[in-house]
N, C-alpha and C. Protein backbone atom coordinates (compact mmCIF):
# COMPACT_ATOMS: atom_id res chain seq x y z
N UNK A 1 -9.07 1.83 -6.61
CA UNK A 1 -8.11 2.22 -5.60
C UNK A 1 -7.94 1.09 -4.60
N UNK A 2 -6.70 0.91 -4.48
CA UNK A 2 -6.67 0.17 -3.12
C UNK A 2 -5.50 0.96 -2.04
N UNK A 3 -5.57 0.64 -1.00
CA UNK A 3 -5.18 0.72 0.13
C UNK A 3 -4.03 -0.01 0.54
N UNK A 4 -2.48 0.13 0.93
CA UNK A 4 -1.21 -0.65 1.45
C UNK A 4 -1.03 -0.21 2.63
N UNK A 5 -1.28 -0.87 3.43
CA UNK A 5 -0.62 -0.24 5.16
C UNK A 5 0.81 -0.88 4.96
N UNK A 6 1.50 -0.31 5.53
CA UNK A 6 3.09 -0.77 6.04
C UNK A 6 3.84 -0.62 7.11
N UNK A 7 4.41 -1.45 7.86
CA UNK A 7 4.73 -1.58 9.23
C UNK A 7 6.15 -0.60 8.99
N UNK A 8 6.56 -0.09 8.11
CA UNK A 8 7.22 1.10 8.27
C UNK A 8 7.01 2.16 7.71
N UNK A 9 7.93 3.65 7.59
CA UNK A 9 7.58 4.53 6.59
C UNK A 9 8.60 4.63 5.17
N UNK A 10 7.82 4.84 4.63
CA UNK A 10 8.59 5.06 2.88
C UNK A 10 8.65 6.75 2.26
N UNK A 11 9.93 7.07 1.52
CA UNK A 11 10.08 8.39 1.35
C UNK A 11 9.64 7.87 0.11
N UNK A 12 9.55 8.82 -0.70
CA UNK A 12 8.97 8.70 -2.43
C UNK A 12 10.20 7.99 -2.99
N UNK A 13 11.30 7.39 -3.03
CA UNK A 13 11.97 6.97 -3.85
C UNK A 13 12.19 5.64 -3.14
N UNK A 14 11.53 5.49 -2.35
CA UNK A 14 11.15 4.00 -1.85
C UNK A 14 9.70 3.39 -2.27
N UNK A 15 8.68 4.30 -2.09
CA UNK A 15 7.45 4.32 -2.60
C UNK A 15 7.28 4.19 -3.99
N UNK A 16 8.45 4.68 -4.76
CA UNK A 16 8.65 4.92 -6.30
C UNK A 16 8.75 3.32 -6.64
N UNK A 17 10.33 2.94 -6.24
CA UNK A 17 10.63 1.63 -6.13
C UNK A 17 9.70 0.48 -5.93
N UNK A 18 8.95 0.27 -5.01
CA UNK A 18 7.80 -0.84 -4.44
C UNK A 18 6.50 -0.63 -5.20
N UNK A 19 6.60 0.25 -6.46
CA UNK A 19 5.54 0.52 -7.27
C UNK A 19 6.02 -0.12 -8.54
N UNK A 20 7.23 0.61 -8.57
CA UNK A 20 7.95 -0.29 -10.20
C UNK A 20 7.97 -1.74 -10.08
N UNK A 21 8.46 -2.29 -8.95
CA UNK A 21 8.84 -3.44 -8.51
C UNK A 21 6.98 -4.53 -8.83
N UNK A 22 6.60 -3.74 -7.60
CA UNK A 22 4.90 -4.47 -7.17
C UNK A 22 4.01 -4.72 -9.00
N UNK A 23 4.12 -3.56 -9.95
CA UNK A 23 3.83 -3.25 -11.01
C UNK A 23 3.91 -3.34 -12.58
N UNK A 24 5.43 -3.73 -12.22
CA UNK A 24 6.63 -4.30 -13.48
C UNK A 24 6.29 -2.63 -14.46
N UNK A 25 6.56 -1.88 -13.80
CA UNK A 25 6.58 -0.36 -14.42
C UNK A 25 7.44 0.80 -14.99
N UNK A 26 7.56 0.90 -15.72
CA UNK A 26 9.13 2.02 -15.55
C UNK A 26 8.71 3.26 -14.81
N UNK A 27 9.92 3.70 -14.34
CA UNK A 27 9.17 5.06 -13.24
C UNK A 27 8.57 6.36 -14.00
N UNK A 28 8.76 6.29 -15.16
CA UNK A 28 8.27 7.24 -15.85
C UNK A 28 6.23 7.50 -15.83
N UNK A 29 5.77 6.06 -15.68
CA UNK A 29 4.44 5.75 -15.94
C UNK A 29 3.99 6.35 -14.26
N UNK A 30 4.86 6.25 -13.24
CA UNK A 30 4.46 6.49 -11.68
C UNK A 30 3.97 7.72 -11.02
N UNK A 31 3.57 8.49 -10.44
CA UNK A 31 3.36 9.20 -9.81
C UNK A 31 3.18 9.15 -8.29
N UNK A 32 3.80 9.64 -7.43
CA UNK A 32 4.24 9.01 -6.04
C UNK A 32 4.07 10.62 -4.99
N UNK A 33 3.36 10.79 -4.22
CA UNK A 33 3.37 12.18 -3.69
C UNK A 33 2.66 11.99 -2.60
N UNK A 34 2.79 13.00 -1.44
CA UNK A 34 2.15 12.95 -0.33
C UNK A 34 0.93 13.25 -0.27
N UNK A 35 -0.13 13.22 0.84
CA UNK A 35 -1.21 13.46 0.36
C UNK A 35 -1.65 14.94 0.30
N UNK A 36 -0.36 15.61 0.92
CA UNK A 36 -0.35 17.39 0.97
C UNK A 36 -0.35 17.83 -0.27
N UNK A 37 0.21 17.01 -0.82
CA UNK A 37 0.47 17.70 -1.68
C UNK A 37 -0.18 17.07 -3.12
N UNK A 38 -1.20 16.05 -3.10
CA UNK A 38 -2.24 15.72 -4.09
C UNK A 38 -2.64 16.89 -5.23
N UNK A 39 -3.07 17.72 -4.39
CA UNK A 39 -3.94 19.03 -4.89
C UNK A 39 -2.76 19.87 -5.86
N UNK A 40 -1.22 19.79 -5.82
CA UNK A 40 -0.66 20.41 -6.73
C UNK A 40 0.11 19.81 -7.72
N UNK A 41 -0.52 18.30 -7.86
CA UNK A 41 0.26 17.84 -9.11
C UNK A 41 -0.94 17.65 -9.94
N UNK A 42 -0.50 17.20 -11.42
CA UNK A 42 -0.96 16.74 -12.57
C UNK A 42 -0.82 15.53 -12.83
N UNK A 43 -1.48 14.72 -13.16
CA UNK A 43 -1.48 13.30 -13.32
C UNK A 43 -2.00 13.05 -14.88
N UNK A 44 -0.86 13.00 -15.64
CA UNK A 44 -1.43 12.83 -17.25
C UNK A 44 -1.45 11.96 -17.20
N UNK A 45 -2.32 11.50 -18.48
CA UNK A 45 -2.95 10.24 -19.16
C UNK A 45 -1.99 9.15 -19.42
N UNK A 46 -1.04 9.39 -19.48
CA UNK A 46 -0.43 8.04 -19.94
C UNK A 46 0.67 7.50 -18.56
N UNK A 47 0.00 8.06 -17.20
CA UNK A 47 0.64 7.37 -16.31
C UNK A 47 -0.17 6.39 -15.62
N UNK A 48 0.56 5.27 -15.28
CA UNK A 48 -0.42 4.00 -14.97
C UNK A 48 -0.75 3.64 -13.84
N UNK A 49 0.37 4.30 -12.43
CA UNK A 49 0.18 4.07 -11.36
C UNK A 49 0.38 5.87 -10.30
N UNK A 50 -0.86 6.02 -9.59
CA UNK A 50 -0.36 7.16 -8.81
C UNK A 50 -0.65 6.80 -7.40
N UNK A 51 0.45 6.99 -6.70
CA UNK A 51 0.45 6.54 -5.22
C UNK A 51 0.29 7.34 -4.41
N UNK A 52 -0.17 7.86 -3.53
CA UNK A 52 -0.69 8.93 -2.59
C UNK A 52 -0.01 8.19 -0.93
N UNK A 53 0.82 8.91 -0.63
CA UNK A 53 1.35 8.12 0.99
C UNK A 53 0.75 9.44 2.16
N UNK A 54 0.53 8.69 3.08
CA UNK A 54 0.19 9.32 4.37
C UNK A 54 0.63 8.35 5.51
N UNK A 55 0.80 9.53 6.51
CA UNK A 55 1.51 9.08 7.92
C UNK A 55 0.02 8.23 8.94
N UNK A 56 0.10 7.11 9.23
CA UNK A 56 -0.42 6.62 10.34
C UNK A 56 0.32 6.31 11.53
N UNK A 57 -0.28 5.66 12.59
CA UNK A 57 0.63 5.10 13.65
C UNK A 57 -0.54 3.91 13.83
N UNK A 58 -0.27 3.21 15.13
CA UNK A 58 -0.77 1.88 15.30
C UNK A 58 0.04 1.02 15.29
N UNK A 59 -0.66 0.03 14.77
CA UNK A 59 0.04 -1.56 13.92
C UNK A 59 0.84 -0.98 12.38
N UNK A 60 0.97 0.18 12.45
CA UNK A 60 1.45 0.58 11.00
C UNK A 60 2.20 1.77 11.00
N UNK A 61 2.40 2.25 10.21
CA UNK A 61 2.99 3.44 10.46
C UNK A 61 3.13 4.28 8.72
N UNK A 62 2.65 3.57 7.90
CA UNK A 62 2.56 4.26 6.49
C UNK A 62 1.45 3.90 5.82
N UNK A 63 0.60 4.67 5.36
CA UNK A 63 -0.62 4.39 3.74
C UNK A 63 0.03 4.40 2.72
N UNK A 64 -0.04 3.86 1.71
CA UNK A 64 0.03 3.75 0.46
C UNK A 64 -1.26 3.94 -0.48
N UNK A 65 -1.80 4.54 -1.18
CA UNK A 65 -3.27 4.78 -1.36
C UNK A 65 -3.19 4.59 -2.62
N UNK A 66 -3.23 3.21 -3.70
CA UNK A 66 -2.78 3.42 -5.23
C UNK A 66 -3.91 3.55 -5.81
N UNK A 67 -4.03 4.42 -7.16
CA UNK A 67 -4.90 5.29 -7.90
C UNK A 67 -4.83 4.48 -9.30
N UNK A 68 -5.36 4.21 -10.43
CA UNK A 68 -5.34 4.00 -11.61
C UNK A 68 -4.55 3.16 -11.97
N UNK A 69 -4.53 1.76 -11.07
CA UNK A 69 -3.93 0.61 -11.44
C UNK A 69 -5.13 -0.44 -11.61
N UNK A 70 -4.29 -1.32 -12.34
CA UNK A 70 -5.00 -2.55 -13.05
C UNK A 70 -3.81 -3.68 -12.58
N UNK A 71 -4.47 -4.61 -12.44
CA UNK A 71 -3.71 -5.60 -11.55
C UNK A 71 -5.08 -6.95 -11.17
N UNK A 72 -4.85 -8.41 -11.68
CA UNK A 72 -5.63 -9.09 -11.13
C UNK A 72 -5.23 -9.17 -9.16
N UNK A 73 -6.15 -9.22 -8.35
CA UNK A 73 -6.19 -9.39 -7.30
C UNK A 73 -5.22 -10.21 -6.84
N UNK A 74 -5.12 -11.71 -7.54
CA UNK A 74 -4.33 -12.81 -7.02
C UNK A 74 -3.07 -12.42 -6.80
N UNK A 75 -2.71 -12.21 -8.53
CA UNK A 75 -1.33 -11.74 -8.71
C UNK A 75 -0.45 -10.83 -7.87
N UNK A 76 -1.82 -9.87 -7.96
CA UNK A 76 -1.33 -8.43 -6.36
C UNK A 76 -0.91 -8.95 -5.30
N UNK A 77 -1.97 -10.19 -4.92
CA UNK A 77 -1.15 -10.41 -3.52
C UNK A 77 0.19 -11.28 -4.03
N UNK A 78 0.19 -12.03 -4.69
CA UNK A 78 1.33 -13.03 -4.61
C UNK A 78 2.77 -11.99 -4.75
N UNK A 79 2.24 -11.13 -5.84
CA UNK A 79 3.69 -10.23 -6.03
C UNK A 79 4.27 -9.32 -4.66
N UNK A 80 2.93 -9.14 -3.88
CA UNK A 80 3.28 -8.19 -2.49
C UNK A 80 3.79 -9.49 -1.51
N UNK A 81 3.27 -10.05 -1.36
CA UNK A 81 3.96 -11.49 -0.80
C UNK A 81 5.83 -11.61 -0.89
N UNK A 82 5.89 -11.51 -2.32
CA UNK A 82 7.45 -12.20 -2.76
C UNK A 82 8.01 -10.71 -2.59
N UNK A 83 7.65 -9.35 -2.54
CA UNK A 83 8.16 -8.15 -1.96
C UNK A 83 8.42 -7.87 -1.15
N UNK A 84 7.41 -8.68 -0.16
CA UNK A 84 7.66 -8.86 1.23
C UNK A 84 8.73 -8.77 1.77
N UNK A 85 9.64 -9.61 0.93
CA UNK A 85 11.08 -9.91 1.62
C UNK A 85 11.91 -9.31 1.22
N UNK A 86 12.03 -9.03 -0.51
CA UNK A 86 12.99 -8.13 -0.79
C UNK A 86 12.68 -6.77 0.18
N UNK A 87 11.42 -6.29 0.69
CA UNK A 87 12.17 -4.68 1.24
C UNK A 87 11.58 -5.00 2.47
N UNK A 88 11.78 -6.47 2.96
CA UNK A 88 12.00 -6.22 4.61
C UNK A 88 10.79 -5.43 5.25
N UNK A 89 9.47 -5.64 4.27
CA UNK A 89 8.48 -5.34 5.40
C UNK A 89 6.82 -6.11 5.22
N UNK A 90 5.98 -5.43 6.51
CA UNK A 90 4.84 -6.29 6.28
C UNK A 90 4.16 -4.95 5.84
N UNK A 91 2.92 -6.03 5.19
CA UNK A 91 1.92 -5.27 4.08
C UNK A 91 0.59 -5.69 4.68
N UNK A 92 -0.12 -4.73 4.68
CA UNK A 92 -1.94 -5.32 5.47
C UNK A 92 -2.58 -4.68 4.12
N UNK A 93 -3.23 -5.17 3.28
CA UNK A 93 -4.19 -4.94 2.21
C UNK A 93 -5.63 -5.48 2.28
N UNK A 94 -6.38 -4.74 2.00
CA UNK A 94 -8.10 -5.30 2.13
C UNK A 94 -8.39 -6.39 1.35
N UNK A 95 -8.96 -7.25 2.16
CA UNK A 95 -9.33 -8.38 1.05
C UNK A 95 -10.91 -8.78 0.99
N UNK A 96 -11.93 -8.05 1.74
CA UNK A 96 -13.15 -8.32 1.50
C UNK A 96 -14.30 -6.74 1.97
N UNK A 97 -15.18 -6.77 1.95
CA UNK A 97 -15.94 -5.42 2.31
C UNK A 97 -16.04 -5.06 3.06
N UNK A 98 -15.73 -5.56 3.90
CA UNK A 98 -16.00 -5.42 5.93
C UNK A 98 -14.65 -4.95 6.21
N UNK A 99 -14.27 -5.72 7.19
CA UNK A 99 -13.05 -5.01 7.80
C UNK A 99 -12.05 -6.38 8.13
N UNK A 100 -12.04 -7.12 7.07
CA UNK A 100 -10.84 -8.42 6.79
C UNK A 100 -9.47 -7.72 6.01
N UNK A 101 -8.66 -8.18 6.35
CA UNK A 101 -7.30 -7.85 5.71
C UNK A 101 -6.54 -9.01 5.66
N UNK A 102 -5.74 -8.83 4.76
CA UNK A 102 -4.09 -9.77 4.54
C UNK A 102 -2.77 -9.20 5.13
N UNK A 103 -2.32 -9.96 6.02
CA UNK A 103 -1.62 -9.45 6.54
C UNK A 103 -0.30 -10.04 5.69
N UNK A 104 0.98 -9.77 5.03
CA UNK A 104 1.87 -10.20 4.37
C UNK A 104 3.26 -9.53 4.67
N UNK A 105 3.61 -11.03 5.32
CA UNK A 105 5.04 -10.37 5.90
C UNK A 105 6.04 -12.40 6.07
N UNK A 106 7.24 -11.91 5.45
CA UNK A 106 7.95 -13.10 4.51
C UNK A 106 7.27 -13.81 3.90
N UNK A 107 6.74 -13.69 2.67
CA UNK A 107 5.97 -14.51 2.49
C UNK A 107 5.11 -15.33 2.58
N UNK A 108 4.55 -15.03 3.74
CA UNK A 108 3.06 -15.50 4.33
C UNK A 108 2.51 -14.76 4.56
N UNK A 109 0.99 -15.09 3.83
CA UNK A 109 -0.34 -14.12 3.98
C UNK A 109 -1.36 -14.80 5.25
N UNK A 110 -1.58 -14.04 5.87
CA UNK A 110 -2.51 -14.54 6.64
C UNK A 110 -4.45 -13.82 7.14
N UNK A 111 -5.26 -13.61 7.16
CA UNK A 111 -6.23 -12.83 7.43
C UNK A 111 -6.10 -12.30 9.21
N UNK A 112 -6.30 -11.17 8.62
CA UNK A 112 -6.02 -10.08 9.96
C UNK A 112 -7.54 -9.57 10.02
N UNK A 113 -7.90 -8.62 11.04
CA UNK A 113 -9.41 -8.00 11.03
C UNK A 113 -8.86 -6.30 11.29
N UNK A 114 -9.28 -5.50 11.28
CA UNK A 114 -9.10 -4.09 11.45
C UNK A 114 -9.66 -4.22 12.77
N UNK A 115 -9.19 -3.45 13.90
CA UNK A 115 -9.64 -3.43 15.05
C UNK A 115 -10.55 -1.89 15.14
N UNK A 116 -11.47 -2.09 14.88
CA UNK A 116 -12.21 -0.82 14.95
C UNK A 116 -12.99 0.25 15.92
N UNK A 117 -12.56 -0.88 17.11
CA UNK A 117 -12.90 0.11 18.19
C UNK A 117 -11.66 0.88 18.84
N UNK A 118 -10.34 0.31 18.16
CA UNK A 118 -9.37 1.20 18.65
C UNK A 118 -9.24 2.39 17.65
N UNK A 119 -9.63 1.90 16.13
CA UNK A 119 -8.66 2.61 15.42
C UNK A 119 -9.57 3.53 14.54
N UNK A 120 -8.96 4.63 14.32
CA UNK A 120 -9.66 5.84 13.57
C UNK A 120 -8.84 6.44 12.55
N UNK A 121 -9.19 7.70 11.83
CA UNK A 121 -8.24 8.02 10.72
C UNK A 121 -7.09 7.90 11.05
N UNK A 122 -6.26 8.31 12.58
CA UNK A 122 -4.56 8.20 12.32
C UNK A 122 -3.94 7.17 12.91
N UNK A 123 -4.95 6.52 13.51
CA UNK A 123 -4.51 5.37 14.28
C UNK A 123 -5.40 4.20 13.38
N UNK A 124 -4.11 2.94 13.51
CA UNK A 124 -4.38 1.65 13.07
C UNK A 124 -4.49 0.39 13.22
N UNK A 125 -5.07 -0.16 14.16
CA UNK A 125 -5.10 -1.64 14.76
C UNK A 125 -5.34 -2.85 14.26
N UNK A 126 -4.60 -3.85 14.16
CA UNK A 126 -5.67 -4.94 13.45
C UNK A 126 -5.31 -6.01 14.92
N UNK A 127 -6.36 -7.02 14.55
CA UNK A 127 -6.59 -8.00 15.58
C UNK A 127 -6.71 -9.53 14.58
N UNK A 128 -5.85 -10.53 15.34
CA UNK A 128 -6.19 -12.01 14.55
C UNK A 128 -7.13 -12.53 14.55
């Protein structure tokens, strides 16, 4: 699993999109749902990506929570990088065990830190 913060919010057919796109997927393989509503879908076997979104605020304002993807690391970022621009937003993804992030917005990645004395489950801070 990894984790997508996004400096805006995404409805599922935006979330759908930035999965096919991020993934090279047809939407058929996707599964895209809120996190209310986790508990009433089915996720068969032959889908490759399931995305779980939830509302934050902060430095962010959307989760992306992806489930049962395969993806080398590099590639992930470079492809969220060059996405960057097609949908006009920034992306904060974990990049080590602690509390380092990538911050990716036009095409530049840079390391961000999670600010953790501000931020808790609904709130999100990062610091340079």
């Amino acid at each position: 699993m990894i984790d997508i913060f996004v400096d805006s919010k995404y409805d599922t057919n935006q979330a759908s999109n930035l999965m096919m796109n991020l993934f090279e997927l047809d939407k058929s393989k996707i599964v895209v749902c809120r996190a209310d509503e986790l508990d009433k879908i089915t996720v068969s076997d032959d889908i490759s990506c399931l995305c779980v979104m939830s509302d934050v605020n902060g430095d962010v304002s959307f989760l992306l929570s992806l489930h049962i993807i395969e993806m080398d690391f590099e590639l992930f970022v470079q492809k969220l990088s060059d996405l960057s621009v097609v949908f006009q937003n920034t992306f904060f993804i974990p990049c080590d065990d602690f509390n380092g992030y990538f911050k990716i917005h036009n095409k530049s990645v840079e390391t961000v830190s999670l600010d953790e004395e501000h931020s808790d489950g609904k709130f999100v801070y990062f610091v340079n």
